[in-house]
Protein backbone atom coordinates (compact mmCIF):
# COMPACT_ATOMS: atom_id res chain seq x y z
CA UNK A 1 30.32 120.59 -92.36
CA UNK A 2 29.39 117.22 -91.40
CA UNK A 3 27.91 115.08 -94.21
CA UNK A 4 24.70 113.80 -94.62
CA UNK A 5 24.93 110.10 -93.87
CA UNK A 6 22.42 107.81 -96.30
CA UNK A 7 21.38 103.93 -95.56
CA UNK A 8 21.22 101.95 -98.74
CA UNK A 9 20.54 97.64 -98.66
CA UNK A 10 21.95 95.39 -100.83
CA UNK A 11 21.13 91.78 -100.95
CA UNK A 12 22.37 88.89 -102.76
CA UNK A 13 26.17 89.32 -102.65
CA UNK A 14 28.71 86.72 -101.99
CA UNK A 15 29.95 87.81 -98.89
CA UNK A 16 26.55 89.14 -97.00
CA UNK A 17 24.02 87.49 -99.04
CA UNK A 18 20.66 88.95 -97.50
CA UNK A 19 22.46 91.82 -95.12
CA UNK A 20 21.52 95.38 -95.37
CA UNK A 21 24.71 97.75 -96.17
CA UNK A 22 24.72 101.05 -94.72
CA UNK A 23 26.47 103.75 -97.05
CA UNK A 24 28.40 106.52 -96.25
CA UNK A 25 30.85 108.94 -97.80
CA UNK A 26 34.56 107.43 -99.07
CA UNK A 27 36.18 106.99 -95.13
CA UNK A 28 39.56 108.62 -95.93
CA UNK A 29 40.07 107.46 -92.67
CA UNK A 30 37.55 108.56 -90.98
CA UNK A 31 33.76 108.43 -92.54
CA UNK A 32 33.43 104.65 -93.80
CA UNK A 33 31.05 102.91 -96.53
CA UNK A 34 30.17 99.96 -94.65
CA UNK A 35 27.85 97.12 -95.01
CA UNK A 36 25.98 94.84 -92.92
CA UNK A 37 27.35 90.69 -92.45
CA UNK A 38 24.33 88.95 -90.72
CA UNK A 39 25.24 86.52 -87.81
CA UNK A 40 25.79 83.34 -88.77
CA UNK A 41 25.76 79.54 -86.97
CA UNK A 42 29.21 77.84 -88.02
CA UNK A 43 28.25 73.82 -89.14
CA UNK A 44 30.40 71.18 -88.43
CA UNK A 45 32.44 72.00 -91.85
CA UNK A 46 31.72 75.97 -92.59
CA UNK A 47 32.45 78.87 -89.81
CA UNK A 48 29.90 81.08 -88.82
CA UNK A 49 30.48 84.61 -87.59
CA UNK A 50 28.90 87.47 -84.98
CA UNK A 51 26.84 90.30 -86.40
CA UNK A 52 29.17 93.12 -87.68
CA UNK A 53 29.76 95.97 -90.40
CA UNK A 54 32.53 96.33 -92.66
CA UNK A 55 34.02 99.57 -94.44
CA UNK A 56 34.07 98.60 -98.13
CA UNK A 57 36.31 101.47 -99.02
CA UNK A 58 39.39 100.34 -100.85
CA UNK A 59 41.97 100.35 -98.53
CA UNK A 60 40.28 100.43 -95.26
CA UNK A 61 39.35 96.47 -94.16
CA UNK A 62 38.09 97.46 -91.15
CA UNK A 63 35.22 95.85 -89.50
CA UNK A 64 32.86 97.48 -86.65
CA UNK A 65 30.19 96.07 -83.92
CA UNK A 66 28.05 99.15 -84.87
CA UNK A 67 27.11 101.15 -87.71
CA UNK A 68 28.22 104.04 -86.64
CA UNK A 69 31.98 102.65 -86.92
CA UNK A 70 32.30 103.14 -83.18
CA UNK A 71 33.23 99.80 -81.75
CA UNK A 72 36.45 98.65 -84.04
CA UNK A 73 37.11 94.63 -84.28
CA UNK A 74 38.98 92.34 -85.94
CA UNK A 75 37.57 89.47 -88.06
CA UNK A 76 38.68 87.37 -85.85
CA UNK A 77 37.04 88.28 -83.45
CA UNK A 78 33.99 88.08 -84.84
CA UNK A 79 34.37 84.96 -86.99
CA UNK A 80 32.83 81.73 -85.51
CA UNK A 81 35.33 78.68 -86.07
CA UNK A 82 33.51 75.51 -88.44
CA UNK A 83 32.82 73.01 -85.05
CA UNK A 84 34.03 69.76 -86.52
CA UNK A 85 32.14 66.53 -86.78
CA UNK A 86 30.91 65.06 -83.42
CA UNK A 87 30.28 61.53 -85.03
CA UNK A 88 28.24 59.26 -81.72
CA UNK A 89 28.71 55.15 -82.60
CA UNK A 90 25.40 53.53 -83.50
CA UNK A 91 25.66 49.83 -82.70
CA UNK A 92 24.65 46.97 -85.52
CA UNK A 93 21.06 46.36 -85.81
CA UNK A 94 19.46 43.41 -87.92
CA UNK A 95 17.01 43.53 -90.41
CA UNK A 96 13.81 41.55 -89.69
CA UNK A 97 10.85 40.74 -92.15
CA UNK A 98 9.48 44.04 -92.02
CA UNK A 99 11.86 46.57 -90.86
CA UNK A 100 15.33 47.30 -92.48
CA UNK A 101 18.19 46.95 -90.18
CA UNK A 102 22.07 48.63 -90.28
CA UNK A 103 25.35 48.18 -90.01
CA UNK A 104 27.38 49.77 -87.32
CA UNK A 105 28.19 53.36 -88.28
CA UNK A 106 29.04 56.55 -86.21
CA UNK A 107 26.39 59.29 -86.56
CA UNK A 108 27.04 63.19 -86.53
CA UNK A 109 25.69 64.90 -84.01
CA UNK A 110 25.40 67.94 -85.20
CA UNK A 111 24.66 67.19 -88.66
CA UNK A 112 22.84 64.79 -91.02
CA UNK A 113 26.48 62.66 -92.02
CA UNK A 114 27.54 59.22 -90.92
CA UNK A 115 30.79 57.86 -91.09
CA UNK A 116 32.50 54.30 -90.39
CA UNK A 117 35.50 55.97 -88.00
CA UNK A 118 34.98 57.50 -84.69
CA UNK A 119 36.98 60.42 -86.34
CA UNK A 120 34.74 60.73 -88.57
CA UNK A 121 36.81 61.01 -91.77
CA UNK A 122 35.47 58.13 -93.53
CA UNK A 123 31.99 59.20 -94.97
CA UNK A 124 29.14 56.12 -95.43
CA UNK A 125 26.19 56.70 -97.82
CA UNK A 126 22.67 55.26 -96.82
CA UNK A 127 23.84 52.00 -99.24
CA UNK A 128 26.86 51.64 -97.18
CA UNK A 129 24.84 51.43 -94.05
CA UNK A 130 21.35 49.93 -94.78
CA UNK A 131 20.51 46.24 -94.37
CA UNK A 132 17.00 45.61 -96.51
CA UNK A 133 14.26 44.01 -95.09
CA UNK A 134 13.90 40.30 -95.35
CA UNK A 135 10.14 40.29 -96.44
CA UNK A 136 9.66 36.82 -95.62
CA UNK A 137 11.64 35.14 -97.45
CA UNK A 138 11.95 32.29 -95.46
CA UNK A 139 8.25 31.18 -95.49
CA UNK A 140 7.07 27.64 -96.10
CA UNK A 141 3.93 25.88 -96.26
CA UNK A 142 3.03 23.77 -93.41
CA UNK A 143 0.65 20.90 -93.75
CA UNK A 144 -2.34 19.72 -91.31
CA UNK A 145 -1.65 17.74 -88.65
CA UNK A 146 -4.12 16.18 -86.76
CA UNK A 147 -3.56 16.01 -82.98
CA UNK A 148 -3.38 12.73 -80.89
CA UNK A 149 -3.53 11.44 -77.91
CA UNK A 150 0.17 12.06 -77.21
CA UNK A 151 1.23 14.76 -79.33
CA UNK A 152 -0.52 18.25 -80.34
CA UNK A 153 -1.22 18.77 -84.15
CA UNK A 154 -1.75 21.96 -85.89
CA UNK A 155 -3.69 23.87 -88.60
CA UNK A 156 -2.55 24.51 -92.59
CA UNK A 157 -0.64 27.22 -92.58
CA UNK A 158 2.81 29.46 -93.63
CA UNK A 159 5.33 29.62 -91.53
CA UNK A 160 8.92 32.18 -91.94
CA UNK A 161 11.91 30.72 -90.37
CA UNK A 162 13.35 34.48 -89.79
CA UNK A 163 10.91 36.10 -87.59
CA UNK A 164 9.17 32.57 -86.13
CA UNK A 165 5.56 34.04 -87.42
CA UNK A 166 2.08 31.89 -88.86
CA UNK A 167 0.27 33.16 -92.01
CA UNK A 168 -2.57 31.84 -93.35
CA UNK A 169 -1.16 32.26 -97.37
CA UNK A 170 2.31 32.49 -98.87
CA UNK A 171 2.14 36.41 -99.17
CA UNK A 172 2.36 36.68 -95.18
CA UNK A 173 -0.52 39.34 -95.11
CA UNK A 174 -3.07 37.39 -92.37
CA UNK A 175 -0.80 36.87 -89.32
CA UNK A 176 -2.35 33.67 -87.19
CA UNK A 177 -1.55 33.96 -83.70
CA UNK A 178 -2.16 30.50 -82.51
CA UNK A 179 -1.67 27.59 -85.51
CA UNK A 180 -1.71 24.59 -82.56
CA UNK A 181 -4.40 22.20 -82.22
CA UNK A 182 -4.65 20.73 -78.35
CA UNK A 183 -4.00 17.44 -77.85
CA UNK A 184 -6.71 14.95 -78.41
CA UNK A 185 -8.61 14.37 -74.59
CA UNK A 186 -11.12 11.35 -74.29
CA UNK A 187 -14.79 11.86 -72.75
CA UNK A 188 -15.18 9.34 -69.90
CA UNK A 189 -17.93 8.05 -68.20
CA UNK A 190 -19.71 7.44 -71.25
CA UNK A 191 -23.29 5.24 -71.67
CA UNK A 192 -23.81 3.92 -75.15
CA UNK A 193 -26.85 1.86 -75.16
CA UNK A 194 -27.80 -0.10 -77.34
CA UNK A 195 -30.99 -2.00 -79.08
CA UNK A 196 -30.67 -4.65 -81.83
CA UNK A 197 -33.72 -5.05 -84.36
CA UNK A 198 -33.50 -8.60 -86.34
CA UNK A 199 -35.92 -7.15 -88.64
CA UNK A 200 -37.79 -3.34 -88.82
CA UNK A 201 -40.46 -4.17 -86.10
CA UNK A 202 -38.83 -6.99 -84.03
CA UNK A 203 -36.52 -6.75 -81.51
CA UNK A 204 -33.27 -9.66 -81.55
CA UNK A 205 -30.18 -10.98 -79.88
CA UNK A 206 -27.50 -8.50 -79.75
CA UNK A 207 -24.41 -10.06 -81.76
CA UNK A 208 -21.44 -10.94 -79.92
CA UNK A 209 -17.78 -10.96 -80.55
CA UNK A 210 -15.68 -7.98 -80.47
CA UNK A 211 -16.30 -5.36 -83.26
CA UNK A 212 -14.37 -1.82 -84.52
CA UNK A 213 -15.76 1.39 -84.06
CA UNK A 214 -13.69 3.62 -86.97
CA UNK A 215 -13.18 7.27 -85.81
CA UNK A 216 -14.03 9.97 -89.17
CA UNK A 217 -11.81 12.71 -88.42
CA UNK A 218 -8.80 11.78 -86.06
CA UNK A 219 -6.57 8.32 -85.99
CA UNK A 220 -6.24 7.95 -82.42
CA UNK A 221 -10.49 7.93 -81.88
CA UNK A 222 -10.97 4.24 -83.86
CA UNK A 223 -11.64 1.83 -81.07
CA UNK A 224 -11.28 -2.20 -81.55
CA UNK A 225 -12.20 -5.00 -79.19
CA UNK A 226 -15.36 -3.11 -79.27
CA UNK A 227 -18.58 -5.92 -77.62
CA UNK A 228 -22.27 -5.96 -76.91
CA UNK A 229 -23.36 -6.81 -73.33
CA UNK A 230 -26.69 -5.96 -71.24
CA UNK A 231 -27.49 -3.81 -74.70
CA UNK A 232 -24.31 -1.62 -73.59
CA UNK A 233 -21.19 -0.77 -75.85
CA UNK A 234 -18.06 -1.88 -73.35
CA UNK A 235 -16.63 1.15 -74.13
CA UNK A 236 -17.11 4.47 -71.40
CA UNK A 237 -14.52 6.52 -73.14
CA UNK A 238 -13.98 7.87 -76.56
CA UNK A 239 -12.63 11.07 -78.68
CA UNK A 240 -15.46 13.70 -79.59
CA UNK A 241 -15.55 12.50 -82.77
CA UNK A 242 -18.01 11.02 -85.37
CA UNK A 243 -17.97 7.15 -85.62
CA UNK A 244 -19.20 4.22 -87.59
CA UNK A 245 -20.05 0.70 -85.84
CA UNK A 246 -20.05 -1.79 -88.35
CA UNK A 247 -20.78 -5.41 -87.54
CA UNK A 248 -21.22 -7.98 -90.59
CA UNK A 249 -25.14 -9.24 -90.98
CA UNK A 250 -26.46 -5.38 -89.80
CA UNK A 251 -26.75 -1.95 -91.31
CA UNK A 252 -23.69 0.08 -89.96
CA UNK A 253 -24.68 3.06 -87.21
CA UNK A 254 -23.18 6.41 -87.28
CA UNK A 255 -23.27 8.61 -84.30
CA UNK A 256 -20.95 11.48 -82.95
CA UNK A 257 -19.75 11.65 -79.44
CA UNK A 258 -19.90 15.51 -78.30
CA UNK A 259 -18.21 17.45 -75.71
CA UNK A 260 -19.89 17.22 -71.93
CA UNK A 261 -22.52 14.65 -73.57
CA UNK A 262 -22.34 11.32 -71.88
CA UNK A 263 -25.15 9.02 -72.99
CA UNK A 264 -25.76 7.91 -76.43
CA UNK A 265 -28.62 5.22 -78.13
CA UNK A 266 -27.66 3.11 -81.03
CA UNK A 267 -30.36 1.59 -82.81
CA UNK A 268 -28.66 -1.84 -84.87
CA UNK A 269 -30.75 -3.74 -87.37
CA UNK A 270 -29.89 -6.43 -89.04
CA UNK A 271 -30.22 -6.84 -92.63
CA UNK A 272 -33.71 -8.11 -92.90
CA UNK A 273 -34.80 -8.15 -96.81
CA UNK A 274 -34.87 -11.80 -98.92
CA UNK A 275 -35.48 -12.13 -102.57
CA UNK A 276 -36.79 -14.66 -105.00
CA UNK A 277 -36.39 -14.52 -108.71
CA UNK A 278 -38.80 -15.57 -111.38
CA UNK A 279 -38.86 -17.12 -114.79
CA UNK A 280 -34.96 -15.44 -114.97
CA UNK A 281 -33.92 -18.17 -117.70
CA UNK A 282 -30.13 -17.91 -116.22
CA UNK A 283 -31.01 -14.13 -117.32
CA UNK A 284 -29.64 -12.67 -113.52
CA UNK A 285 -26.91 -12.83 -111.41
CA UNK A 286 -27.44 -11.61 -107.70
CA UNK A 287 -25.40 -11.70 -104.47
CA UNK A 288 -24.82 -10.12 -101.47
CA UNK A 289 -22.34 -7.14 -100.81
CA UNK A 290 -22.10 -5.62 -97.85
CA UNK A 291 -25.66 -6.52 -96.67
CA UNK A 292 -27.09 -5.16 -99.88
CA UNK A 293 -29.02 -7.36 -102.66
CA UNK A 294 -26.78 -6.35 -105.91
CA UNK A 295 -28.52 -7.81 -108.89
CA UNK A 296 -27.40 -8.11 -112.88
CA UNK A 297 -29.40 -8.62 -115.94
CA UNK A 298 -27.09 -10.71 -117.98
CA UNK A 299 -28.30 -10.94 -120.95
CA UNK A 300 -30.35 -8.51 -122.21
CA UNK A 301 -33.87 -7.11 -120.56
CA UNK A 302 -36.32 -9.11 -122.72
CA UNK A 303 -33.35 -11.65 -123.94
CA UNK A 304 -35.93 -14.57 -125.50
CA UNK A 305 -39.36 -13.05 -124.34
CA UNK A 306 -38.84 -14.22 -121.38
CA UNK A 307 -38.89 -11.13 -118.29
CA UNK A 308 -36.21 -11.23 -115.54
CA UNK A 309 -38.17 -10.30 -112.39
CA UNK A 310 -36.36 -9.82 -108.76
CA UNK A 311 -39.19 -9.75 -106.06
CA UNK A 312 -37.90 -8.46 -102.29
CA UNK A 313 -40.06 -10.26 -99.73
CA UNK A 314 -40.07 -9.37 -96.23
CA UNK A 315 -43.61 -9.62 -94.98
CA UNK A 316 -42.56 -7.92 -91.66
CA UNK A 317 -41.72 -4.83 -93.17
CA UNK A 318 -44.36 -1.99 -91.64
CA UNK A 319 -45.18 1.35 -92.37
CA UNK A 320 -46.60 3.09 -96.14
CA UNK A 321 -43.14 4.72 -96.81
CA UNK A 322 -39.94 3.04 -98.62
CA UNK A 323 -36.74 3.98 -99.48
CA UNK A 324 -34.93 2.00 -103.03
CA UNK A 325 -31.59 2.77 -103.66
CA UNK A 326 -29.70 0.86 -107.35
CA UNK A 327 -27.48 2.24 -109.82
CA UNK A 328 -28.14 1.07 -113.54
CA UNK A 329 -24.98 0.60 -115.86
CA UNK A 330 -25.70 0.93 -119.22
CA UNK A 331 -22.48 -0.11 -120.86
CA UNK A 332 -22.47 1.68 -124.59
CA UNK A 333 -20.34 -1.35 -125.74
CA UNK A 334 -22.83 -4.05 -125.08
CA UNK A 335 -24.35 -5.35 -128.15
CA UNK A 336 -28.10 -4.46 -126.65
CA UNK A 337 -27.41 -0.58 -127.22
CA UNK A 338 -29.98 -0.90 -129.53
CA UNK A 339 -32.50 -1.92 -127.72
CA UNK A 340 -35.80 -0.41 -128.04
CA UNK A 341 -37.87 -2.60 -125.34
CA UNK A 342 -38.67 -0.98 -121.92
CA UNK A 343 -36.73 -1.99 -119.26
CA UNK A 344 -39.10 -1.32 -116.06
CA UNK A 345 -38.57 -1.37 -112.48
CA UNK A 346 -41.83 -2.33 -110.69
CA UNK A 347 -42.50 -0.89 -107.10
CA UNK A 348 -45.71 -1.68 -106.47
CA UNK A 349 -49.29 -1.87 -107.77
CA UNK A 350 -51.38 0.77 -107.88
CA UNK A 351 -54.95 0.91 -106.55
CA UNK A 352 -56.78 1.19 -109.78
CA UNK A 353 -57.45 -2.56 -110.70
CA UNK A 354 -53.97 -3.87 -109.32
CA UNK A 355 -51.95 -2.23 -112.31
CA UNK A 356 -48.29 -1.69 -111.53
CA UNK A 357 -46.39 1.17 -110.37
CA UNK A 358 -43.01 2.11 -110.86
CA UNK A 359 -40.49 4.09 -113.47
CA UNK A 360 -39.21 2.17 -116.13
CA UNK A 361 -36.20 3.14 -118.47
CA UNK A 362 -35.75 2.75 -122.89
CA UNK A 363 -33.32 3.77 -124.99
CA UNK A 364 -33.66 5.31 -129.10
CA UNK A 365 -30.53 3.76 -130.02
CA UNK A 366 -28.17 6.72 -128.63
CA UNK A 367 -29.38 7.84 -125.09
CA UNK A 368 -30.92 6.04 -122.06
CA UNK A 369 -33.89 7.92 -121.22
CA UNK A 370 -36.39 7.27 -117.98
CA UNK A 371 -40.10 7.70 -117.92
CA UNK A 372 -42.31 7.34 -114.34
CA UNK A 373 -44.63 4.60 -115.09
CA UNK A 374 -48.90 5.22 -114.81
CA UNK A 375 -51.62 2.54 -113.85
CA UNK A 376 -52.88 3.09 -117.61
CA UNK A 377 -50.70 0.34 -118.69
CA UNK A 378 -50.77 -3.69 -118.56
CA UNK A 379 -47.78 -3.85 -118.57
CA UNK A 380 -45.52 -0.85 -116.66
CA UNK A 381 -47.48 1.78 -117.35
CA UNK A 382 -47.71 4.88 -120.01
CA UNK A 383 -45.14 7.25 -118.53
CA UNK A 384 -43.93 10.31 -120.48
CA UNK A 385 -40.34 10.62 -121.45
CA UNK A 386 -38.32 12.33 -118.29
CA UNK A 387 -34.97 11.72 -120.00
């Protein structure tokens, strides 16, 4: 009587982990208790194997193709050899400022090992074989440069010797593509006229000689040997740049020569105001600096009752509105830091009954303080205290 034949799986053993194991009665030769072996890949160190059964009846060792124990083979045949290490050179690649590099290595094929022999018997970890990126070490800060005639300049910026790239800070996180300022290029064909005023109203003599116009921004754009004639700068080329023209007796001129702009009016006055001083009592000092009246009260504001008065005459001076420009020192070391007197600057008169106009300044003993003077007073006025 043939025997019922039963199918039982069993997973998790060390042989055919996950492979279903058909059972059957003891073999004695004939019926076998076999179980299942699950192909298997072979790596480059392990062997694989073919699908196949094998009679787990002590004594027996025989494997099959089939479960029915039909097809007989040996292991073998059905065993898979491990297929070796196929290591593939990779050639020597340096690091740059943002990418690691390597070292030569060979690389496995087949699997996920490298190794520093073509045989591949010498294994290499990822420290072995990784060069870390430079991060820009190399950076330095580069200065402004302006440009000249002759050579080109550039903007402030960082600059890493290792990969040749332009940052605008140290940390190397604003790439600049283009740090070079063009050299400098003169306009030509240039027109500066010019008209000379020997007071605000009149027109004068242009001054001759040869004067300096001093470029603001680059060193190349200041011009010398600079004349008047037929109310014409000689020059007809210059840097775009912004220029002063200063010629001793006249208020300097400022003016910018633009791109694709080619004529230009200067107007040059000459320094028109004259003074007299009254009942000063050796109580002033003036002079002249740089065209400008520059005046001192020497000794005190009301120094032996007697008030030191500067009057600026210039009866060719038109127009209602004026522009006064001084600086007061009060030095807290002079021995008049007590002083309690006004000290009063006097612009004008007003038009109720002639009384002055102007701002006039007092100190408490500790602090200067300023006050606008009013026509109320004979004197400078009643002002409030503007501190």
């Amino acid at each position: 009587m043939n025997k019922k034949r039963k199918l039982t799986v069993i997973v998790g053993t060390a042989l055919c982990a996950l492979s279903a194991c058909v059972a059957f009665a003891a073999c004695g030769g004939s019926n076998h208790n076999v179980t299942e072996i699950g192909a298997k890949d072979a790596t480059c160190t392990e062997a694989g194997n073919e699908h196949y059964y094998m009679c787990t009846d002590e004594g027996c060792g025989k494997y099959f193709l089939d479960a029915d124990c039909k097809n007989e083979v040996t292991l073998e045949e059905v065993t898979k050899p491990a297929l070796g290490h196929d290591p593939k050179k990779v050639e020597y690649e340096a690091a740059t400022c943002t990418t690691d590099g390597h070292e030569a290595y060979y690389d496995c094929s087949r699997c996920e090992m490298n190794f520093a022999d073509a045989a591949g018997t010498q294994i290499l970890t990822d420290n072995d074989i990784i060069i870390p990126k430079l991060d820009h070490d190399g950076i330095k800060e580069v200065p402004k440069t302006a440009p000249t005639l002759a050579q080109e300049g550039n903007v402030y910026h960082w600059h890493c010797n290792h990969c040749q790239k332009d940052f605008t800070n140290e940390n190397a996180t604003k790439e600049i593509e283009n740090v070079v300022i063009p050299k400098l290029v003169k306009e030509t064909g240039l027109t500066i006229n010019v008209t000379t005023y020997d007071n605000a109203t009149e027109s004068g003599t242009a001054p001759t000689g040869t004067f300096t116009l001093t470029g603001e921004t680059y060193p190349d754009s200041t011009t010398e040997n600079v004349s008047i004639a037929s109310d014409k700068l000689s020059v007809t080329e210059l840097i775009a740049d912004s220029y002063k023209f200063e010629i001793d007796g006249y208020y300097p001129v400022y003016f910018k020569v633009e791109k694709g702009v080619k004529t230009y009016n200067l107007d040059l006055y000459k320094h028109f105001h004259t003074h007299t001083t009254q009942n000063d009592n050796g109580k002033i000092k003036w002079d002249y600096i740089d065209g400008d009246l520059k005046a001192t009260v020497t000794d005190g504001p009301f120094a032996g009752g007697q008030i030191p008065e500067i009057t600026l005459v210039n009866d060719k001076i038109a127009g209602d509105n004026y522009m006064i420009e001084f600086t007061m020192q009060y030095d807290e070391k002079s021995p008049f830091k007590d002083w309690t007197q006004r000290f009063g600057i006097r612009l004008g008169s007003s038009s109720q009954a002639a009384k002055p106009t102007g701002f006039m300044f007092f100190s408490d003993g500790g602090a200067v303080h300023a006050a606008n003077t009013v026509p109320n007073d004979d004197c400078l006025g009643n002002g409030g205290d503007n501190n």
